[in-house]
N, C-alpha and C. Protein backbone atom coordinates (compact mmCIF):
# COMPACT_ATOMS: atom_id res chain seq x y z
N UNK A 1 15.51 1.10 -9.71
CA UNK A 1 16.67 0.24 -9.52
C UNK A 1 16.81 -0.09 -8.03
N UNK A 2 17.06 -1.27 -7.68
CA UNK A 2 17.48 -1.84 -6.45
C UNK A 2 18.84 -2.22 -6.46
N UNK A 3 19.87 -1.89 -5.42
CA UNK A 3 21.09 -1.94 -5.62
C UNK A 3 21.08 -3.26 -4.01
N UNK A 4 21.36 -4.12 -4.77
CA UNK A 4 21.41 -5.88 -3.37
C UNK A 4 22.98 -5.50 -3.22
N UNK A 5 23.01 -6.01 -1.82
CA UNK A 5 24.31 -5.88 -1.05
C UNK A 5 24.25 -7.36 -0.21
N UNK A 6 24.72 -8.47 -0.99
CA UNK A 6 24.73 -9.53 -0.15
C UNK A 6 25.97 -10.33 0.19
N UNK A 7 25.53 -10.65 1.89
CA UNK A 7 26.43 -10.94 2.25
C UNK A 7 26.08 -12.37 2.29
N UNK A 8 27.63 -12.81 2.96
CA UNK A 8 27.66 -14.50 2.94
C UNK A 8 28.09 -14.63 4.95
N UNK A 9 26.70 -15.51 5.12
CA UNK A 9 27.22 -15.67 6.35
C UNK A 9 28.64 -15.71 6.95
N UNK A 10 28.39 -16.08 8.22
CA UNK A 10 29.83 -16.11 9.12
C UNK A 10 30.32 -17.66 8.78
N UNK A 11 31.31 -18.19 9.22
CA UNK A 11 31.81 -19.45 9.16
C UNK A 11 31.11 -20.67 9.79
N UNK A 12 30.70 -21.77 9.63
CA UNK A 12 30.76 -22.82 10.50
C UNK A 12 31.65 -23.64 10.76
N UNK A 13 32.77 -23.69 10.21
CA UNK A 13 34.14 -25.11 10.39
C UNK A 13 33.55 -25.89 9.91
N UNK A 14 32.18 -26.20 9.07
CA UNK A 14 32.20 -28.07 9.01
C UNK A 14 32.49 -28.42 8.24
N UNK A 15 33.58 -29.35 7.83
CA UNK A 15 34.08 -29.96 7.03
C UNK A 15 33.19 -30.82 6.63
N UNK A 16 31.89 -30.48 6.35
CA UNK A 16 30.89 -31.50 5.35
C UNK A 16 30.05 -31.03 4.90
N UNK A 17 29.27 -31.70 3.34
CA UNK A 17 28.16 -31.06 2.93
C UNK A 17 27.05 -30.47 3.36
N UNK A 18 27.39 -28.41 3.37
CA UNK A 18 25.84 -28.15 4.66
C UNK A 18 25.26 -27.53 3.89
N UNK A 19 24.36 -27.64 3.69
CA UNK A 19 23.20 -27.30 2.95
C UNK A 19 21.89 -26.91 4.10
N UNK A 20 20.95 -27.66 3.89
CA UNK A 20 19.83 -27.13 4.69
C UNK A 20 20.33 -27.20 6.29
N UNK A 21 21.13 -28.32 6.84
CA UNK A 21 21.55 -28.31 8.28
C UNK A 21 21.66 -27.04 8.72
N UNK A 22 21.37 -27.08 9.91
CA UNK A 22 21.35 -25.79 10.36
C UNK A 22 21.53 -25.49 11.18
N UNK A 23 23.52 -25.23 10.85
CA UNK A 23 24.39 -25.29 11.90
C UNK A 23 24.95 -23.41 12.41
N UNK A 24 25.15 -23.08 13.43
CA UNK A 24 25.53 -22.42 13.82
C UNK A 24 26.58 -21.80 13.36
N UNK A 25 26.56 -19.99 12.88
CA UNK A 25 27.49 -19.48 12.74
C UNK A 25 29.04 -19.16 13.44
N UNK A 26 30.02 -19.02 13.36
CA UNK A 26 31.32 -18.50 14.41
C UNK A 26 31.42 -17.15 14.12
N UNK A 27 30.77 -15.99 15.12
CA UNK A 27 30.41 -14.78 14.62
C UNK A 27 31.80 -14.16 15.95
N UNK A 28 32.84 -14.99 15.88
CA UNK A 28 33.96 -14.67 16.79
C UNK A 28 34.52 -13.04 16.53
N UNK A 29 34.59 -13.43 15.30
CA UNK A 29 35.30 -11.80 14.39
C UNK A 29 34.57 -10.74 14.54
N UNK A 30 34.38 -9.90 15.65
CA UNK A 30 33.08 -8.58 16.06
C UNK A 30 33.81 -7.41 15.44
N UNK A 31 35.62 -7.45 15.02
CA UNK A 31 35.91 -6.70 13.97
C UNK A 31 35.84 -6.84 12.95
N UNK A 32 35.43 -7.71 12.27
CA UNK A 32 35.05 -7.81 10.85
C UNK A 32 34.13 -7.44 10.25
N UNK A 33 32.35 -8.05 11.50
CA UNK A 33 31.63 -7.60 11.79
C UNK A 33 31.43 -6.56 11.77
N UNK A 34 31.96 -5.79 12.38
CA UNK A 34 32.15 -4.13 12.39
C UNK A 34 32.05 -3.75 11.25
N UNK A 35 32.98 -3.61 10.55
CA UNK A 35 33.67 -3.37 9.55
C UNK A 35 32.61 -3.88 8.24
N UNK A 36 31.97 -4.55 8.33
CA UNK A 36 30.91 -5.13 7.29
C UNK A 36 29.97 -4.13 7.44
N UNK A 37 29.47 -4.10 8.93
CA UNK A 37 28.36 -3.28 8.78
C UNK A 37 28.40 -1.88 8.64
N UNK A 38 29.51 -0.99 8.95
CA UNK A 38 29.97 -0.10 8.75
C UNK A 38 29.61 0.08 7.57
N UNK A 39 29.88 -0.79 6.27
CA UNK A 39 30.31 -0.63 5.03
C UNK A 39 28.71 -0.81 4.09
N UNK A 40 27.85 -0.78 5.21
CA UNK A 40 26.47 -0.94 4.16
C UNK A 40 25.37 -0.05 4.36
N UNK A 41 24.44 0.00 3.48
CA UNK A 41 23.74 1.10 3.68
C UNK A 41 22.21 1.58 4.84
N UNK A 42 22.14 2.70 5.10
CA UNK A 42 20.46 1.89 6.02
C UNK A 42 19.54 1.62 5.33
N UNK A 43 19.19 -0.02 4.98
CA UNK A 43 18.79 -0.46 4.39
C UNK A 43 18.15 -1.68 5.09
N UNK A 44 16.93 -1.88 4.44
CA UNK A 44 16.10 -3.04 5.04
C UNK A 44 17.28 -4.33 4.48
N UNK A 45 16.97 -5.03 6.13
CA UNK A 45 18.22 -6.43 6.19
C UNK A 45 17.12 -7.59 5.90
N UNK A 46 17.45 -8.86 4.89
CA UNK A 46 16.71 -9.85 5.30
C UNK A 46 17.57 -10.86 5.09
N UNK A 47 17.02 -12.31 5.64
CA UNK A 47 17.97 -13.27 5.31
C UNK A 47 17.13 -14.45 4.98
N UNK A 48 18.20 -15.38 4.98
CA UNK A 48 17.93 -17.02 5.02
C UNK A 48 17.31 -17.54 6.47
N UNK A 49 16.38 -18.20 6.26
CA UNK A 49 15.67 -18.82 7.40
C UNK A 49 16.73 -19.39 8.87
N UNK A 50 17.77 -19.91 7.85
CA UNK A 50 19.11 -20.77 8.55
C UNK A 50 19.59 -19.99 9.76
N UNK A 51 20.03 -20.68 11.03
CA UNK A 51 20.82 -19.60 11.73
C UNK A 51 21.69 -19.12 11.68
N UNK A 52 22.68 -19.81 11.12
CA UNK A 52 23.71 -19.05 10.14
C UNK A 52 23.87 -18.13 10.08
N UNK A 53 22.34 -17.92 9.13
CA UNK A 53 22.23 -16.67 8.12
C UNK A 53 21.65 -15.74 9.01
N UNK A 54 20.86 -16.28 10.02
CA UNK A 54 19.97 -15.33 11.16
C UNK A 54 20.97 -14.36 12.27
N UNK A 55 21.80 -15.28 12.50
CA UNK A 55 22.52 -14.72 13.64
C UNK A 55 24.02 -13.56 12.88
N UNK A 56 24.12 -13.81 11.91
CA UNK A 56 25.00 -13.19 10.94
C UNK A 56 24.17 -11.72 10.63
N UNK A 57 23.10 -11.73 10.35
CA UNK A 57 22.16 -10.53 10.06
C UNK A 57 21.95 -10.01 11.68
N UNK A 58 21.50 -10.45 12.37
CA UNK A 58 21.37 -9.86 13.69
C UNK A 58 23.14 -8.89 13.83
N UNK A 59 23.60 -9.67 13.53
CA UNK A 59 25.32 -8.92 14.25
C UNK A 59 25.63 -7.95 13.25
N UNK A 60 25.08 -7.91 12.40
CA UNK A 60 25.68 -6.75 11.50
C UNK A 60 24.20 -5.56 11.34
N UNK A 61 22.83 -5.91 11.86
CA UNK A 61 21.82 -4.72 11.71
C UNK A 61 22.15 -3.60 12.02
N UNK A 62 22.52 -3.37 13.06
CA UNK A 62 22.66 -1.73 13.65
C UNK A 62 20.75 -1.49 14.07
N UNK A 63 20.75 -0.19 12.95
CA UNK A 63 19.42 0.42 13.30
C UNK A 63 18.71 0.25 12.45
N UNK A 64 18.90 -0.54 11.37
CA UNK A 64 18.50 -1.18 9.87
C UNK A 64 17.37 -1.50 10.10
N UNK A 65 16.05 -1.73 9.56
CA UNK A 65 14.81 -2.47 9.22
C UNK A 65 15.03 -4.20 9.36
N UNK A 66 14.56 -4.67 9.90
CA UNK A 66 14.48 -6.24 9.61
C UNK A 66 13.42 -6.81 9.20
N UNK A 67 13.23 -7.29 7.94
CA UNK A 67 12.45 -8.19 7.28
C UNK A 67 12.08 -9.48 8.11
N UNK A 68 11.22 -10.34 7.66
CA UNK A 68 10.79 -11.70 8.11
C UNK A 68 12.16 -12.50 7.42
N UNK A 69 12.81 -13.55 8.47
CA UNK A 69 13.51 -14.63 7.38
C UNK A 69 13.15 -15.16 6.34
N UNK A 70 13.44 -15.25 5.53
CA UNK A 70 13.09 -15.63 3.67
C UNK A 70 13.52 -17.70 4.13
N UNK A 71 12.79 -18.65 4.23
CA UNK A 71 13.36 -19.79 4.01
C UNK A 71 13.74 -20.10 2.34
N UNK A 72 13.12 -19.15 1.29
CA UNK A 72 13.66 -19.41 0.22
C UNK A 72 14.89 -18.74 -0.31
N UNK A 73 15.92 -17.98 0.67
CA UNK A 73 17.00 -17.94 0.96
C UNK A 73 17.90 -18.63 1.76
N UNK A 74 17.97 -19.80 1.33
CA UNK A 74 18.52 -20.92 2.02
C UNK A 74 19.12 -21.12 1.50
N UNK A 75 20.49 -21.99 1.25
CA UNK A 75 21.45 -22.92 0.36
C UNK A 75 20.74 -24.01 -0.12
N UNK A 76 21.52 -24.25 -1.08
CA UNK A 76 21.48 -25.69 -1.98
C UNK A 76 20.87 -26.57 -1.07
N UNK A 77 19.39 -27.77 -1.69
CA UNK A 77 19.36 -28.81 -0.77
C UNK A 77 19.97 -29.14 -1.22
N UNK A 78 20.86 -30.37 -0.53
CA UNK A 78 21.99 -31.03 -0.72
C UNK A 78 21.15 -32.50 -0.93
N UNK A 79 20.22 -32.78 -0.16
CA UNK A 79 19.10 -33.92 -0.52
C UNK A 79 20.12 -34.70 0.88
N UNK A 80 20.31 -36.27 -0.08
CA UNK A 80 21.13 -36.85 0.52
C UNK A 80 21.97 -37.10 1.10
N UNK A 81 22.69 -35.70 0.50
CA UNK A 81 24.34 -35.10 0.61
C UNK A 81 24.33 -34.51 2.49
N UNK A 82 23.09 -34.16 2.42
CA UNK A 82 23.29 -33.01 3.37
C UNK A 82 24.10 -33.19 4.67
N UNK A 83 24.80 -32.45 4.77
CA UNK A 83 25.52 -33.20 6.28
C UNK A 83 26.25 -34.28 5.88
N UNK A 84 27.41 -34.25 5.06
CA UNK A 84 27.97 -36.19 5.14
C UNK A 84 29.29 -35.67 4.79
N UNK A 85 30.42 -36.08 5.31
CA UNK A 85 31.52 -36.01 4.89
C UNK A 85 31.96 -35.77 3.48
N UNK A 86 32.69 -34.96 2.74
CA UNK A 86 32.69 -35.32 1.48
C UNK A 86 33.50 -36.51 1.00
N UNK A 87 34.35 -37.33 1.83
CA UNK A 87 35.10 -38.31 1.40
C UNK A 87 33.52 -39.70 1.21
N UNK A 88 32.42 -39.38 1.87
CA UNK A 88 31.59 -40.74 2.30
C UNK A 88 30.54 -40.20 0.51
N UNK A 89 30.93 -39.15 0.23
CA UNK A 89 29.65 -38.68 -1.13
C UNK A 89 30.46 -38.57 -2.16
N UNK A 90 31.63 -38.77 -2.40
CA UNK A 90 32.44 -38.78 -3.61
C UNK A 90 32.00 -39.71 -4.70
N UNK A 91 31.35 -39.24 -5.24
CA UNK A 91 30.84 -40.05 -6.69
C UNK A 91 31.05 -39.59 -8.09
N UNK A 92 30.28 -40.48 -9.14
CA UNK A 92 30.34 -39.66 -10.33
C UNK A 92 29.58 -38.48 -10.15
N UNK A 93 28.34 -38.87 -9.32
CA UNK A 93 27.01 -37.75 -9.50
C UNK A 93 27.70 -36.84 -9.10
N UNK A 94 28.44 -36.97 -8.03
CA UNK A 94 28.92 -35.59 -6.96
C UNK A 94 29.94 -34.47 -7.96
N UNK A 95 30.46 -35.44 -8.40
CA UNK A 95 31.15 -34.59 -9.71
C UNK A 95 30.72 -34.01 -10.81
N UNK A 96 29.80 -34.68 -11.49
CA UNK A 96 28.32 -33.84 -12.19
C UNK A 96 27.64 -32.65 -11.99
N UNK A 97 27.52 -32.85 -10.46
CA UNK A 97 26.90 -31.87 -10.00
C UNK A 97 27.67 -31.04 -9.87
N UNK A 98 28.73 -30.87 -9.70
CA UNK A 98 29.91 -29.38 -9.95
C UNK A 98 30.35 -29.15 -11.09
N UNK A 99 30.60 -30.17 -11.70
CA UNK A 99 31.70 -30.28 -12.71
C UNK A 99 30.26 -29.26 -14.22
N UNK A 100 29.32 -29.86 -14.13
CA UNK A 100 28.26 -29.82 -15.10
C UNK A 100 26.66 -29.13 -14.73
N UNK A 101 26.98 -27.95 -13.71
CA UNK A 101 25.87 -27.42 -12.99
C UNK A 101 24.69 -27.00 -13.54
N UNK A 102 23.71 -27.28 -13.17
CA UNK A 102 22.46 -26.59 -14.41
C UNK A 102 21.25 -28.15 -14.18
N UNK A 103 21.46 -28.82 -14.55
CA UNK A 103 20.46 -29.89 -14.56
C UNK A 103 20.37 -31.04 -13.55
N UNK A 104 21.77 -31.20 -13.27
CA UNK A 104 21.89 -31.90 -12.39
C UNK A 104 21.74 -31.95 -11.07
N UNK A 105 21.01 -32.88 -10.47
CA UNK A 105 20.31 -32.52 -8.69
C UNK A 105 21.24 -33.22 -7.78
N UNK A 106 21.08 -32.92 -6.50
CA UNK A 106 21.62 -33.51 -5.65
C UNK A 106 20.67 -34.60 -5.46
N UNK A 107 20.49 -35.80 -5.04
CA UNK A 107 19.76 -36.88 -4.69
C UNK A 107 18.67 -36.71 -4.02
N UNK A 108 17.56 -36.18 -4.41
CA UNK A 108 16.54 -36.08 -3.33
C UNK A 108 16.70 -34.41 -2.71
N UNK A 109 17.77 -34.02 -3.43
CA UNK A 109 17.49 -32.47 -3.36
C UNK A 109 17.34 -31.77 -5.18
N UNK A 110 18.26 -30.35 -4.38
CA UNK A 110 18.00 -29.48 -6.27
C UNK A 110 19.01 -29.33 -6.76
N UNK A 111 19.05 -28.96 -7.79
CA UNK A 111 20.15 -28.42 -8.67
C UNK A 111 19.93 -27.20 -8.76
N UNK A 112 21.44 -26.87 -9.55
CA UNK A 112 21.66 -25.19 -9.60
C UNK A 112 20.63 -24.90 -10.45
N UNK A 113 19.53 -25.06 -11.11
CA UNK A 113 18.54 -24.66 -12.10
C UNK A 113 17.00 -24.15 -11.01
N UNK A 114 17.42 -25.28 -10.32
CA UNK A 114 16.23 -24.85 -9.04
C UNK A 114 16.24 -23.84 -8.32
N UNK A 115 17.94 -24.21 -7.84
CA UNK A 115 18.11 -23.02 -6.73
C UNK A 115 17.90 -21.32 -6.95
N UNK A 116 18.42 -21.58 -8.15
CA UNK A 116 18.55 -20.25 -9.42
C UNK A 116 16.93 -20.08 -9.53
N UNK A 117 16.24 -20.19 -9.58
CA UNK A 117 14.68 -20.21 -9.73
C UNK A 117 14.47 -19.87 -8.54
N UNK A 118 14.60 -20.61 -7.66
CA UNK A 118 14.23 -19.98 -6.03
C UNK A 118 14.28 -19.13 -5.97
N UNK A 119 15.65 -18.64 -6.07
CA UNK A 119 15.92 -17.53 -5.07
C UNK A 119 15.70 -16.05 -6.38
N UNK A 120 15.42 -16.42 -7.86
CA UNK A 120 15.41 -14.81 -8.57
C UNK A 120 13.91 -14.92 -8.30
N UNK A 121 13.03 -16.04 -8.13
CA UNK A 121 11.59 -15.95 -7.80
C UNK A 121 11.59 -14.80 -6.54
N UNK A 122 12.51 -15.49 -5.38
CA UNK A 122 12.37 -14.44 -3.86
C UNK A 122 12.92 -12.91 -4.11
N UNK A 123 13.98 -12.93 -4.97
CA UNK A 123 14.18 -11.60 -4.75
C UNK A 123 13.24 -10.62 -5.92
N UNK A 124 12.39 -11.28 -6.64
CA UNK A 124 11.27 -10.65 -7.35
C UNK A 124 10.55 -9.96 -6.26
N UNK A 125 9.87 -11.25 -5.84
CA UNK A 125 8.82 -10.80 -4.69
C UNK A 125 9.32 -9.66 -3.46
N UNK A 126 10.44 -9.81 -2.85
CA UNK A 126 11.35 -8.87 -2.19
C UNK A 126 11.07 -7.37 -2.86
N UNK A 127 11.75 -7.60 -3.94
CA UNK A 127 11.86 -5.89 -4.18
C UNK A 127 10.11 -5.38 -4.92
N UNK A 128 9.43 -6.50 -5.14
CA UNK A 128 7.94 -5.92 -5.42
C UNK A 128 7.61 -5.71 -4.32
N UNK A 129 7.94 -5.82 -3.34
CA UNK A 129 7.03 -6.14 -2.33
C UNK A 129 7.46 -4.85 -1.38
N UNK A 130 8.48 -4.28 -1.62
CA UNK A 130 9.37 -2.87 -0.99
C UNK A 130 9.67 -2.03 -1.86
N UNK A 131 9.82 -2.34 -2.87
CA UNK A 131 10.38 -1.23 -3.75
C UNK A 131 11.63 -0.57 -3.20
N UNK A 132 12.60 -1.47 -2.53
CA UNK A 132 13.97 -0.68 -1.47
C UNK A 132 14.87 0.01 -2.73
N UNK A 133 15.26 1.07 -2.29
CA UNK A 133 16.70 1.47 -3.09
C UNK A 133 17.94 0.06 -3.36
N UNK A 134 17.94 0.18 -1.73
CA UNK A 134 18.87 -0.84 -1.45
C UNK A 134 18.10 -1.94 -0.36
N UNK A 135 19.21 -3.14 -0.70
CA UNK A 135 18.36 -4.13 0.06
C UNK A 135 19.47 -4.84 0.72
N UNK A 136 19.43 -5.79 2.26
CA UNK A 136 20.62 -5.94 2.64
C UNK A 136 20.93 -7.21 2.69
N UNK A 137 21.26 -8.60 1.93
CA UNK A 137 20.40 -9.79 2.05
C UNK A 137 21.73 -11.21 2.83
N UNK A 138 21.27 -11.65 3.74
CA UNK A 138 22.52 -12.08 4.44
C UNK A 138 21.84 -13.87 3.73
N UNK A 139 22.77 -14.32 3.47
CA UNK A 139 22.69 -15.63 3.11
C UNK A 139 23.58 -16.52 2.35
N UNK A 140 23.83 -17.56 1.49
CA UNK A 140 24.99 -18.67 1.49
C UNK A 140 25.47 -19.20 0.31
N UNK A 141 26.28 -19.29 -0.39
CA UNK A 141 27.48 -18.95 -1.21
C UNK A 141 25.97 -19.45 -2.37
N UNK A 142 26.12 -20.28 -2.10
CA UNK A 142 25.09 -20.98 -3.47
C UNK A 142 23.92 -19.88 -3.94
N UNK A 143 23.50 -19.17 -3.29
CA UNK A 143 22.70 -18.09 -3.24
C UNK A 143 23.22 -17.08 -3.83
N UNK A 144 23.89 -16.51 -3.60
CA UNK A 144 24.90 -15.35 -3.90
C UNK A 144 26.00 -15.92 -5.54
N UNK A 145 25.98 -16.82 -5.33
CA UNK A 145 26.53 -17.30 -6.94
C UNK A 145 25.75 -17.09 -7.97
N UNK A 146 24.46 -18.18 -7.62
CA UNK A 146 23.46 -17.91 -8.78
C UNK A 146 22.80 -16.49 -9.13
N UNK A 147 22.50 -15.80 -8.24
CA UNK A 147 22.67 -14.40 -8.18
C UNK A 147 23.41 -13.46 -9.22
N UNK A 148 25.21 -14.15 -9.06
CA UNK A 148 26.29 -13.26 -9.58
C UNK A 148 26.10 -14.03 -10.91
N UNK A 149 25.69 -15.42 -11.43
CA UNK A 149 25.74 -15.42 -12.68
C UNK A 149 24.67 -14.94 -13.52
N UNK A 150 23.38 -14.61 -12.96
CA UNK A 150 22.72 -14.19 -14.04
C UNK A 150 23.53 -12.52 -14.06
N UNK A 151 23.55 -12.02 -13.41
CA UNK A 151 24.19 -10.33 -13.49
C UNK A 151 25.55 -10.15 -14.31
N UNK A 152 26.17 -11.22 -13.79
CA UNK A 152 27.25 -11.36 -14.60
C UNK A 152 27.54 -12.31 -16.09
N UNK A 153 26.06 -12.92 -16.44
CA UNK A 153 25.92 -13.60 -17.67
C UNK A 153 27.10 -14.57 -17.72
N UNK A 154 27.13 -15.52 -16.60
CA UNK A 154 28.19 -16.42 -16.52
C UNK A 154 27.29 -18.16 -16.67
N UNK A 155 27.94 -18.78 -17.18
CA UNK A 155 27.56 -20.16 -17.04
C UNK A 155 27.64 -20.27 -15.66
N UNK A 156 27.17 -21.40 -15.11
CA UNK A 156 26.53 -21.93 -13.95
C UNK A 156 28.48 -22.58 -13.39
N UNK A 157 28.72 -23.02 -14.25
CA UNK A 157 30.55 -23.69 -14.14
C UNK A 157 31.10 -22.38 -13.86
N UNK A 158 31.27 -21.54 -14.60
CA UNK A 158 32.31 -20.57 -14.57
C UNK A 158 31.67 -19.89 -13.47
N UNK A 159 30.53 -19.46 -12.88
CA UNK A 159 30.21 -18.82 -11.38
C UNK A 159 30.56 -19.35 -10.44
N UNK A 160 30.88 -20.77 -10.59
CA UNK A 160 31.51 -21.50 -9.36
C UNK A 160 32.79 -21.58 -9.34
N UNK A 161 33.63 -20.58 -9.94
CA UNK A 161 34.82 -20.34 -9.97
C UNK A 161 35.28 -19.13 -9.07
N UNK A 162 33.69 -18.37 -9.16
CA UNK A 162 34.44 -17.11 -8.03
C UNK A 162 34.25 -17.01 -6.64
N UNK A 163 34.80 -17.32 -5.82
CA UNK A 163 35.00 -17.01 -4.45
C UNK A 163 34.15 -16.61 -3.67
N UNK A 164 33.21 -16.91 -2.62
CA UNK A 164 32.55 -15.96 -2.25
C UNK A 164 32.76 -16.49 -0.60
N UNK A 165 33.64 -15.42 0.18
CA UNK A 165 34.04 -15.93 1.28
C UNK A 165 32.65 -15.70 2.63
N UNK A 166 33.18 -16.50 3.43
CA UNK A 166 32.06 -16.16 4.57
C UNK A 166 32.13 -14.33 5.18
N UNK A 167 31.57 -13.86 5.29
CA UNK A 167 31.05 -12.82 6.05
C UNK A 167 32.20 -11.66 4.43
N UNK A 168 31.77 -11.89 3.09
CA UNK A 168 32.21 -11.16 2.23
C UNK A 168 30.84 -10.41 1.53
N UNK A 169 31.13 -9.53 1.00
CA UNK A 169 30.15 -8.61 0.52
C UNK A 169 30.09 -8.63 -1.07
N UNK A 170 29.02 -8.64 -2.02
CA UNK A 170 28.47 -8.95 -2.76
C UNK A 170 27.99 -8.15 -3.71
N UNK A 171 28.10 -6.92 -4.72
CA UNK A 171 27.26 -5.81 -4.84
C UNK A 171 26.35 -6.31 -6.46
N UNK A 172 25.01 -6.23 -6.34
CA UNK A 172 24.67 -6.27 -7.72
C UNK A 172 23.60 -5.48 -8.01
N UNK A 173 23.22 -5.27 -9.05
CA UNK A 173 21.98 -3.84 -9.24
C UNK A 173 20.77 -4.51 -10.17
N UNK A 174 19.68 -4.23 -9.20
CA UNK A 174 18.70 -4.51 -10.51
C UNK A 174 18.23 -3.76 -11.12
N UNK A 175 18.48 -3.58 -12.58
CA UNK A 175 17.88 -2.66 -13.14
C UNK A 175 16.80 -3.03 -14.12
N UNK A 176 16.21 -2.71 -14.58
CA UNK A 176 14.81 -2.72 -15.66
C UNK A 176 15.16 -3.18 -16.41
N UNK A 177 16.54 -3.44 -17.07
CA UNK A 177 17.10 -3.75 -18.34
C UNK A 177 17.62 -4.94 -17.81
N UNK A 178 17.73 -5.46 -15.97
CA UNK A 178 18.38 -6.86 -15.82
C UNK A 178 19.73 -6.30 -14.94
N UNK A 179 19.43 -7.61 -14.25
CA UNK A 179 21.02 -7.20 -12.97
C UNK A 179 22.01 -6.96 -13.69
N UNK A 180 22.91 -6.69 -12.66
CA UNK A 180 24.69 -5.67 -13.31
C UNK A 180 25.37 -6.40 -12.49
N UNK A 181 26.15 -7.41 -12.28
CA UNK A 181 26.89 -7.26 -11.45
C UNK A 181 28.54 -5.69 -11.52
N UNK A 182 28.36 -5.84 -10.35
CA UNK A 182 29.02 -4.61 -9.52
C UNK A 182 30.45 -4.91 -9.03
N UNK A 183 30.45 -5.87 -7.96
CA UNK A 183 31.79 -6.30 -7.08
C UNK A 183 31.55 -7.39 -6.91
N UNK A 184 32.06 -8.20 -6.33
CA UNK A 184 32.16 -9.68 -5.43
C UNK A 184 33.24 -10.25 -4.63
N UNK A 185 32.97 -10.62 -3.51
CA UNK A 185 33.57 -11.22 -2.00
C UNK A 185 34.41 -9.94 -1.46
N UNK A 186 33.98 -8.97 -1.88
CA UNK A 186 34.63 -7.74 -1.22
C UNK A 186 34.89 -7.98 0.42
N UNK A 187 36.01 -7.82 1.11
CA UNK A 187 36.28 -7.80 2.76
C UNK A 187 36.49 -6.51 3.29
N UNK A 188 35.21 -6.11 3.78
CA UNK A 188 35.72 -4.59 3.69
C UNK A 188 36.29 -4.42 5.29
């Protein structure tokens, strides 16, 4: 069994679709920080290629192991979307794509069916590839959703109902029989 402890980067403020952009974390909060890393185990850290996700894992390692960045721990491509105001992408599609998650792509990017493929493909290879107890994985809501719905046997709609705040903690277990979810957006 591998017990994942993932977190969700730090904040960026941007009030627009970010997906692959790759904008800089606000890692202002060094007590929160604290307090996150305090709360996890010594455990090999890896992340999302993004800096985001890079500089968010750097501030919370300690004396932890660091993995290579995973780029297939990245967020949603957004395709078209990426970077654009959401008032300038308000469409039917745009609503599809939330409202009806699973098949539907972003324009020239993926859908939750892809992303969901990505990333249980990476964390296959991850824990074949370590065999970790625990694993420490810093990266971005869309990641950490699809994640919580297969563990939590949730439709792709109803996972995008739960919360997953920036710099919140994540707990799910893989076991032989299939993930568990554990906790979610914990602030410790």
């Amino acid at each position: 069994m591998t017990r994942l402890w993932l977190i969700r980067h730090g904040p960026t403020h941007s009030r627009r679709m970010v997906g692959w952009t790759d904008l800089p974390a606000d890692l202002s909060d060094t007590a929160a920080l604290a307090r996150l890393s305090a709360a996890l185990p010594q455990a090999p850290v890896v992340s999302s290629d993004l800096i985001r996700a890079v500089d968010t894992a750097t501030a919370i390692l300690g004396e932890r192991p660091r993995l290579p960045h995973d780029p297939a721990l990245r967020e949603f491509d957004y395709g078209a979307w990426d970077n654009q105001p959401f008032d300038a992408i308000d469409s039917p599609e745009l609503r599809c794509f939330f409202d009806t998650p699973g098949t539907p792509s972003a324009p020239g990017g993926e859908s939750w069916n892809d992303l969901s493929d990505r990333v249980e493909t990476a964390m296959n290879r991850l824990v074949a590839g370590t065999n970790p107890s625990d694993l420490v994985v810093v990266a971005h809501m869309g990641v950490i959703l699809t994640l919580w719905a297969r563990a939590a046997d949730l439709r792709p709609f109803d996972a995008l109902r739960q919360k997953i705040d920036n710099l919140s903690l994540t707990r799910i277990n893989l076991t032989p029989a299939g993930p568990v979810a554990i906790s979610a957006n914990h602030k410790p």
